[in-house]
N, C-alpha and C. Protein backbone atom coordinates (compact mmCIF):
# COMPACT_ATOMS: atom_id res chain seq x y z
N UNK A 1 0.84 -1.18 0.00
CA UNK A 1 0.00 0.00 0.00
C UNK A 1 0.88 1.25 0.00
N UNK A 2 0.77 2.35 -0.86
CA UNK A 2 1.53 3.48 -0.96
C UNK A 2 2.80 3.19 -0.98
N UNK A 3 3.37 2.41 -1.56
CA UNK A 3 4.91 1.84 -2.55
C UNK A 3 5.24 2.79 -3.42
N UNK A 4 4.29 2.91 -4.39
CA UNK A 4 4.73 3.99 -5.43
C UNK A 4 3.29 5.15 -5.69
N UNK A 5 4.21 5.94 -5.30
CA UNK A 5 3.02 7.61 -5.03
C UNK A 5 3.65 8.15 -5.85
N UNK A 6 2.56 8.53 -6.74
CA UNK A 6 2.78 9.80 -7.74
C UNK A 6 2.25 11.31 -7.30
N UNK A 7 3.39 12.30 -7.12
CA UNK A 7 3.23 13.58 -6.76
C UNK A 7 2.73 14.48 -8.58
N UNK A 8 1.98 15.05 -8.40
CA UNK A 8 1.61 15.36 -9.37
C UNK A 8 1.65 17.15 -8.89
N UNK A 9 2.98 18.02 -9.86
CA UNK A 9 3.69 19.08 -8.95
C UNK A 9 3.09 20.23 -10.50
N UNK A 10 2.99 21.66 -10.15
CA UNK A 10 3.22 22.31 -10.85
C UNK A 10 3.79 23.90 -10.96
N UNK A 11 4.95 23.78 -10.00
CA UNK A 11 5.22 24.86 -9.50
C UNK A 11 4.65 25.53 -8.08
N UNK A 12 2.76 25.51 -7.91
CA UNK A 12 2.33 26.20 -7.38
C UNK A 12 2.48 25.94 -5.86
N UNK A 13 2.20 26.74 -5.12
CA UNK A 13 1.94 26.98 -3.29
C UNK A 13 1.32 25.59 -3.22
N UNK A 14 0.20 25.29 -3.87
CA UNK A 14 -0.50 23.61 -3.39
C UNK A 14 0.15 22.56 -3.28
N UNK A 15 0.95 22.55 -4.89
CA UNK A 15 1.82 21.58 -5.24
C UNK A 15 2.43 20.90 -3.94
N UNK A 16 3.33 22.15 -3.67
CA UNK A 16 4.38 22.08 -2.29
C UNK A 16 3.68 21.69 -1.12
N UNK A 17 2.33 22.05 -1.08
CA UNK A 17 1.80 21.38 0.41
C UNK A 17 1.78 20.06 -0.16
N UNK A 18 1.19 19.65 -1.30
CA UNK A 18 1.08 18.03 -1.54
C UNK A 18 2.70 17.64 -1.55
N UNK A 19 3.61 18.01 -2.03
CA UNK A 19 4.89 17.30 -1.52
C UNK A 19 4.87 16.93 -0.55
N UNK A 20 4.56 18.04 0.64
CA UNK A 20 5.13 17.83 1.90
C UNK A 20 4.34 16.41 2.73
N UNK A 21 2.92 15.90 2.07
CA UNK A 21 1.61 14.96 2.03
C UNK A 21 2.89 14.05 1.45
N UNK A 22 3.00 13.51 0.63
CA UNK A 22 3.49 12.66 -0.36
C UNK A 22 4.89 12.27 0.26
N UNK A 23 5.43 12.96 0.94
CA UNK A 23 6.77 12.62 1.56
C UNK A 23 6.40 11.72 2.74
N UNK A 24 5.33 12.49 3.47
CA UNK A 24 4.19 11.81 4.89
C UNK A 24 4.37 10.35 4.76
N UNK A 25 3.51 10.27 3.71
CA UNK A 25 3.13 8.67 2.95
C UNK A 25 4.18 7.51 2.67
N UNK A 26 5.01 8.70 2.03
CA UNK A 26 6.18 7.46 1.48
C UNK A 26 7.29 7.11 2.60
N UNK A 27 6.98 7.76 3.82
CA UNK A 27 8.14 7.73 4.93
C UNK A 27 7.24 7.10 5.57
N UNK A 28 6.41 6.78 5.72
CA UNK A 28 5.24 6.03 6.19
C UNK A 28 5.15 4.41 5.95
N UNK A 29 5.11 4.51 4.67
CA UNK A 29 5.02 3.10 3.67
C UNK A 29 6.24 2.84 3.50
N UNK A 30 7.41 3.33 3.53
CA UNK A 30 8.92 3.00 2.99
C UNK A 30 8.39 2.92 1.27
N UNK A 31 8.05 4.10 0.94
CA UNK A 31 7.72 4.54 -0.56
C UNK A 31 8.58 4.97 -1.48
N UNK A 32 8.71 5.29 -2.65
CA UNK A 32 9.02 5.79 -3.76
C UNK A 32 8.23 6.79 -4.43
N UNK A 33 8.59 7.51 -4.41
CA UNK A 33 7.57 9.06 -5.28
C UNK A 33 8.20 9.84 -6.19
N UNK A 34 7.35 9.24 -7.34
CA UNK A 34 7.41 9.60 -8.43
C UNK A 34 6.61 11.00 -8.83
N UNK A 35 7.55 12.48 -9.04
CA UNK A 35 7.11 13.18 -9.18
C UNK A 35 6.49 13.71 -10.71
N UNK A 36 5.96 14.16 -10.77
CA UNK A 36 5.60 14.54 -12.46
C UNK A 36 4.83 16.07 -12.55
N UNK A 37 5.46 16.71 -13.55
CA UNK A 37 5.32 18.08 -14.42
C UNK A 37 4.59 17.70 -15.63
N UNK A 38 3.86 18.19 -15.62
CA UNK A 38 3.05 18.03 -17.05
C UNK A 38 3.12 19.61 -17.82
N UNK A 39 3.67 19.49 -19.14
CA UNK A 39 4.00 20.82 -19.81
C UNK A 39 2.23 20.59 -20.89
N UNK A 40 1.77 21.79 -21.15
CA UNK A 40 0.77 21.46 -22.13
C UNK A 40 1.15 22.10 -23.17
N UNK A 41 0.36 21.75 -24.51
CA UNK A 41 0.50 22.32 -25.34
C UNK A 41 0.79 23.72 -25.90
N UNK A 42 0.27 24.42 -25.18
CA UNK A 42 -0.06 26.18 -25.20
C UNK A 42 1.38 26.55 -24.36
N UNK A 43 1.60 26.10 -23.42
CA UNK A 43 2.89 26.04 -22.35
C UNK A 43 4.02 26.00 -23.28
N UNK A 44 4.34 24.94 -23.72
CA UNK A 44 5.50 24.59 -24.16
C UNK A 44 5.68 25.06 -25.48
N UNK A 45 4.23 25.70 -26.63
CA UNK A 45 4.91 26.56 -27.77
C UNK A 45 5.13 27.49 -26.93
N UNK A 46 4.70 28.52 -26.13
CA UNK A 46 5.04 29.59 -25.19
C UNK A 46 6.70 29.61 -25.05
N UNK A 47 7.05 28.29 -24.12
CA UNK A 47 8.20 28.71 -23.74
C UNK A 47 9.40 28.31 -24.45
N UNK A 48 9.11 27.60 -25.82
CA UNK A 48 9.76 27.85 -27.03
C UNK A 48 10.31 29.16 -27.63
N UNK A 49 8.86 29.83 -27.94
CA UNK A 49 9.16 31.08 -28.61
C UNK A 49 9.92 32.16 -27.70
N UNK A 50 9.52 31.89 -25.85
CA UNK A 50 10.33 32.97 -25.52
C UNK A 50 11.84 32.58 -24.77
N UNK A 51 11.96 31.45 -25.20
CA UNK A 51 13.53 30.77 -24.54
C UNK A 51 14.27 31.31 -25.46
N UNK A 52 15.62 31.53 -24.89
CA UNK A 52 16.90 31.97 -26.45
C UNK A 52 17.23 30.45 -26.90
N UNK A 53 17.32 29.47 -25.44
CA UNK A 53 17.84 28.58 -26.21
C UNK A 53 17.27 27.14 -25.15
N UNK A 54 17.80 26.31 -25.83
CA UNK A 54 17.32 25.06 -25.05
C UNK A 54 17.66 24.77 -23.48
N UNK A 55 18.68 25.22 -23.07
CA UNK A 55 19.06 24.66 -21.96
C UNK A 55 18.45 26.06 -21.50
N UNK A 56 18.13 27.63 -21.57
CA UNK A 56 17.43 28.61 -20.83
C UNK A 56 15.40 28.07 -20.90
N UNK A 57 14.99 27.01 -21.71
CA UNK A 57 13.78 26.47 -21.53
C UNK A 57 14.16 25.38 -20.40
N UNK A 58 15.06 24.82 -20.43
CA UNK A 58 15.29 23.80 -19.38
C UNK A 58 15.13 24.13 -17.64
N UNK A 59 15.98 25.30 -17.87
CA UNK A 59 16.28 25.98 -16.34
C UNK A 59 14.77 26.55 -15.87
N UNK A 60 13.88 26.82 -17.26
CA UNK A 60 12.72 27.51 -16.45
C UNK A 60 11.81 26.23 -16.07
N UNK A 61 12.30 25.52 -17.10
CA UNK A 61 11.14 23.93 -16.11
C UNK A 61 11.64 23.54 -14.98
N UNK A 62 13.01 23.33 -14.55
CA UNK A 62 13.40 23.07 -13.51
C UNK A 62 13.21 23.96 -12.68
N UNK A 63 12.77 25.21 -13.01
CA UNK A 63 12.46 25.81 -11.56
C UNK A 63 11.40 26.02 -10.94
N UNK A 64 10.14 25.45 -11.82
CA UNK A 64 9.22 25.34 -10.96
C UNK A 64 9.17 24.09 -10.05
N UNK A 65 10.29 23.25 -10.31
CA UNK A 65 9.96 21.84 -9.59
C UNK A 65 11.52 22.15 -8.41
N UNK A 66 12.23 23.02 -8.25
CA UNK A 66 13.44 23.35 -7.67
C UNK A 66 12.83 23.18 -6.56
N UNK A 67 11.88 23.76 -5.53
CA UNK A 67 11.02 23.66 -4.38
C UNK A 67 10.88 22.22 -3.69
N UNK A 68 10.10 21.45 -4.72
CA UNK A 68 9.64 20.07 -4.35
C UNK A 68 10.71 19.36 -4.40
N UNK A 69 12.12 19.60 -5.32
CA UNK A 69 13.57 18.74 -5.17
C UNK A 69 13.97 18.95 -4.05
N UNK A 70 14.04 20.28 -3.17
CA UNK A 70 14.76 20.34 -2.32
C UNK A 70 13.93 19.83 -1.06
N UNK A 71 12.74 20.07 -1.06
CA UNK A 71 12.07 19.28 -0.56
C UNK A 71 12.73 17.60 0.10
N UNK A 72 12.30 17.22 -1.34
CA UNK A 72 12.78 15.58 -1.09
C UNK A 72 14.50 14.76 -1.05
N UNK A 73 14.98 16.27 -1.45
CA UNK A 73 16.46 15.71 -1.38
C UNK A 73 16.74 15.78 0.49
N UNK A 74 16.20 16.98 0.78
CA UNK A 74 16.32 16.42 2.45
C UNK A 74 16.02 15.42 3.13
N UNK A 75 15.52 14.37 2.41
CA UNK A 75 14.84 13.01 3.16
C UNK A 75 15.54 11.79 2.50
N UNK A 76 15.30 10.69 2.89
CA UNK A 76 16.02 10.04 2.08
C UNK A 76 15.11 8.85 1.13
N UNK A 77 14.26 9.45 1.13
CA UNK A 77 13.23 9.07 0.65
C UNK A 77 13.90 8.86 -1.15
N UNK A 78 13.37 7.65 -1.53
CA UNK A 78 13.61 7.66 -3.11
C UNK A 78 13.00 8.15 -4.29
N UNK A 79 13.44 8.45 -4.77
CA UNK A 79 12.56 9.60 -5.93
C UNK A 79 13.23 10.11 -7.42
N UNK A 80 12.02 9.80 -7.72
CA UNK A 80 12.56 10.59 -9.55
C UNK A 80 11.55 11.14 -10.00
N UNK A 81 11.68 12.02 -11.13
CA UNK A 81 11.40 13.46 -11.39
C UNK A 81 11.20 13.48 -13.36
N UNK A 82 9.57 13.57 -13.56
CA UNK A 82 9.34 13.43 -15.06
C UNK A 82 8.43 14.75 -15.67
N UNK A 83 9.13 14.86 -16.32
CA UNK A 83 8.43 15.95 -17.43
C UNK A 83 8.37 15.57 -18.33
N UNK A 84 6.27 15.68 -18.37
CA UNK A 84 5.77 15.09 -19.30
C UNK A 84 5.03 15.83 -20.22
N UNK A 85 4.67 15.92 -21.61
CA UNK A 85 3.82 16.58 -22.42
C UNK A 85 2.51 16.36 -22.57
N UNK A 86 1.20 17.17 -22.56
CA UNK A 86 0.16 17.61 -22.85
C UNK A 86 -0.60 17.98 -22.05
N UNK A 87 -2.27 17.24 -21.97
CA UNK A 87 -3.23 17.76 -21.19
C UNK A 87 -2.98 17.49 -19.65
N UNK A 88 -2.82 17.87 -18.53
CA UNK A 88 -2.59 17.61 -17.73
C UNK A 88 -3.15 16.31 -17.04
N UNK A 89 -4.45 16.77 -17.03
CA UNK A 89 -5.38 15.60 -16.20
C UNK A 89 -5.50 14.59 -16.63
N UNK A 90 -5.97 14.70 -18.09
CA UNK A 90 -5.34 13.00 -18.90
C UNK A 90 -3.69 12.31 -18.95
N UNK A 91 -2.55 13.41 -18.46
CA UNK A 91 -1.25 12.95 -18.94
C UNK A 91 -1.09 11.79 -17.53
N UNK A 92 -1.64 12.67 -16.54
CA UNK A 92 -1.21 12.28 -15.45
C UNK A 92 -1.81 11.19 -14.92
N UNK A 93 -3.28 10.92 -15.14
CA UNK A 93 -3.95 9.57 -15.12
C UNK A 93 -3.33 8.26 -16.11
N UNK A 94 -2.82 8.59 -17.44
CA UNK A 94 -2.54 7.72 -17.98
C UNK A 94 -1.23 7.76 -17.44
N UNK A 95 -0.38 7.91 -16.81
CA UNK A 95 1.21 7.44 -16.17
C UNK A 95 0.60 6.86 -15.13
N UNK A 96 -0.15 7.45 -14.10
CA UNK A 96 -0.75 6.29 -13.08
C UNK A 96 -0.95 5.59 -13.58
N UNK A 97 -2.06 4.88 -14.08
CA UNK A 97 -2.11 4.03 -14.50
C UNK A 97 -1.60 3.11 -15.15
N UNK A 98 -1.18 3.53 -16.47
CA UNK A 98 0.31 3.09 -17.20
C UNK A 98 1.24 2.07 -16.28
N UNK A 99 1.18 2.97 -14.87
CA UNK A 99 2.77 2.69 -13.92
C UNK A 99 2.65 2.02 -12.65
N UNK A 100 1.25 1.58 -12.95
CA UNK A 100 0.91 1.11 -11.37
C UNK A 100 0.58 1.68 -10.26
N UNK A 101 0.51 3.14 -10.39
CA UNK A 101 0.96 3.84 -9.05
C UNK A 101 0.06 3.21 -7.92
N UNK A 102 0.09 3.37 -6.34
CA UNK A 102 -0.89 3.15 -5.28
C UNK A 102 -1.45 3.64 -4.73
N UNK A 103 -1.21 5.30 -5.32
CA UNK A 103 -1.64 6.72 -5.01
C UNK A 103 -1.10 7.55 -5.90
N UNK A 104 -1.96 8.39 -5.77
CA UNK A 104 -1.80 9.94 -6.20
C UNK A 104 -1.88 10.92 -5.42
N UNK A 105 -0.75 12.12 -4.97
CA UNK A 105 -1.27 13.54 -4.52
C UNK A 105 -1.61 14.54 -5.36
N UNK A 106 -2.11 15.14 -4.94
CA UNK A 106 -2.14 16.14 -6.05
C UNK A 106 -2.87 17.65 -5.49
N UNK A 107 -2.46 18.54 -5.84
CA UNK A 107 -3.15 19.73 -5.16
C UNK A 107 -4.47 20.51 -5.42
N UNK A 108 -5.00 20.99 -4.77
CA UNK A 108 -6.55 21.29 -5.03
C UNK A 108 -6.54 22.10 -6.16
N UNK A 109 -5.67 23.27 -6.06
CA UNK A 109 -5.85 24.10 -7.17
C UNK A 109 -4.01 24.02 -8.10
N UNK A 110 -4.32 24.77 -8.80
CA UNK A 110 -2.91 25.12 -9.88
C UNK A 110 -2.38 26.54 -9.97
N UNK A 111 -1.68 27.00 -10.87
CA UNK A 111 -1.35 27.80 -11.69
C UNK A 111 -1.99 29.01 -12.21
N UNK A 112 -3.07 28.04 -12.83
CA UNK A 112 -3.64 28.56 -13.99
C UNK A 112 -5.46 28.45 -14.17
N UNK A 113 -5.84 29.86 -13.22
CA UNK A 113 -7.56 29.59 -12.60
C UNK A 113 -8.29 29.93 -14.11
N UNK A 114 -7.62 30.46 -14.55
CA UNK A 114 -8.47 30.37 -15.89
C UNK A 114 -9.27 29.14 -16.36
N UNK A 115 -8.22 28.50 -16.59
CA UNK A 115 -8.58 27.12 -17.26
C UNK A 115 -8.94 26.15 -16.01
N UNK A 116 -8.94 26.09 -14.98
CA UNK A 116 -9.53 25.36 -13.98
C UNK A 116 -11.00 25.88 -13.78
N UNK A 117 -11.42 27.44 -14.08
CA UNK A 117 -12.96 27.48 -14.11
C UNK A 117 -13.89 27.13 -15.03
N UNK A 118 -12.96 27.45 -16.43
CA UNK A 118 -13.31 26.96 -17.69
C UNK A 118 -13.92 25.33 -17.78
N UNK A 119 -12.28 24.62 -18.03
CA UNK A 119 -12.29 22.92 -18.00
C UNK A 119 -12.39 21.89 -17.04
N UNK A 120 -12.38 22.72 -15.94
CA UNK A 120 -12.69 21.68 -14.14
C UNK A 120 -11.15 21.44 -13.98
N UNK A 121 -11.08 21.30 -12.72
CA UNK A 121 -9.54 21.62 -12.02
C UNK A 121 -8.60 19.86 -12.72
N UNK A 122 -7.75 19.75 -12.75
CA UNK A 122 -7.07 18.64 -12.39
C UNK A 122 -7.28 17.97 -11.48
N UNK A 123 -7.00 18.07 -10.46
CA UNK A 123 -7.65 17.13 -9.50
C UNK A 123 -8.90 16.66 -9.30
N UNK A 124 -9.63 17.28 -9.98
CA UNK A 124 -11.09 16.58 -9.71
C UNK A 124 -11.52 15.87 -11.65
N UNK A 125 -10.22 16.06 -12.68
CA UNK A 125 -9.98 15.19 -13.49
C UNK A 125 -9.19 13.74 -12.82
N UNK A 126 -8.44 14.01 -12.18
CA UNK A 126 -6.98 12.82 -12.16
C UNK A 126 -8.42 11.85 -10.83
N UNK A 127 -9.03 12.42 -9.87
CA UNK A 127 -9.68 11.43 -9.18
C UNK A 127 -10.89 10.92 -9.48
N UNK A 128 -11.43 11.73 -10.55
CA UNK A 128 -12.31 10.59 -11.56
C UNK A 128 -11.80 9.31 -12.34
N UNK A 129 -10.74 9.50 -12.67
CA UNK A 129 -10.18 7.99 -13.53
C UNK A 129 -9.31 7.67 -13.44
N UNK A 130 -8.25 8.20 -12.19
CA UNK A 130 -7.53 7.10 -12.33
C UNK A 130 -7.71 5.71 -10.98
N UNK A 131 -6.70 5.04 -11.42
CA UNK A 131 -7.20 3.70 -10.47
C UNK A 131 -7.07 3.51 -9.37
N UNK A 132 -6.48 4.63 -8.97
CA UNK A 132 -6.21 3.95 -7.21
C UNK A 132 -6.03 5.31 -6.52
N UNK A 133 -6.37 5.26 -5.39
CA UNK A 133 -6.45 6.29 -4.45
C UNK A 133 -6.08 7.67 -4.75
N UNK A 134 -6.70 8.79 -4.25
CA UNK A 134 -5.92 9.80 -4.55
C UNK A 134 -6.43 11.17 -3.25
N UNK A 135 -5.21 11.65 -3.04
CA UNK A 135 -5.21 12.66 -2.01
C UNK A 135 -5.02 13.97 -2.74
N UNK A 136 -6.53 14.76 -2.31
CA UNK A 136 -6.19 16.29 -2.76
C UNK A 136 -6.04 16.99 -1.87
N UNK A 137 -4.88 17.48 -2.08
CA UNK A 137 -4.41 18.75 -0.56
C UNK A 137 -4.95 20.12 -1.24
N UNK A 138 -5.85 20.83 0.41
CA UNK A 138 -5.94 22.20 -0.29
C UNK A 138 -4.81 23.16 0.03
């Protein structure tokens, strides 16, 4: 039970409370947490056109997840770290699933309230379908 937890991170204030949930768990269970960034479509032509170059698009993805690394590098908790492409709520259900996970965290809100009033939040996508448990931190 809670072996492999998928943190589902996106920079924001929530994100980081669900790290700090997801670390709980896996120090709990003697876990593995698998973190994941989901870039979307609109995102990633964005930070194409305004990067000079590849490794200055790199540094800006890594820094929204710089928080939740340092986070988990203080623990000794095991962990790896994926950036993935497209819709969020579907990317991230199909890697759960895909991957077995035994949980999901994930944070109540995001980034980006636009499109969470518009299309319904992520989290209340990722705990409609995917398969196994899931914790939304507000």
């Amino acid at each position: 039970m809670f072996k492999k937890i998928l943190l589902a991170v996106d920079g924001s204030e929530h994100s980081l409370r669900s790290a700090n949930y997801a670390i709980q768990l896996a120090e709990k269970f003697d876990g593995i947490i698998h973190v994941v960034y989901v870039v979307d479509g609109n995102t990633a032509k964005s930070d194409v056109l305004h990067a000079p170059d590849k490794f200055a698009l790199e540094k800006k993805r890594n820094d929204k997840l710089k928080a939740v690394k340092a986070l988990l590098n203080e623990t000794d908790i095991e962990h790896e770290i994926k950036i993935l492409h497209g819709e969020a709520g579907p990317t991230i259900v199909d890697y759960a699933n895909s991957n077995a996970m035994e949980g999901v965290v994930v944070g109540s809100r995001g980034l980006n309230n636009l499109q969470t009033f518009i299309l319904g939040s992520v989290s209340h996508k990722v705990a409609k379908r995917v398969d196994c448990p899931v914790l939304i931190v507000k």
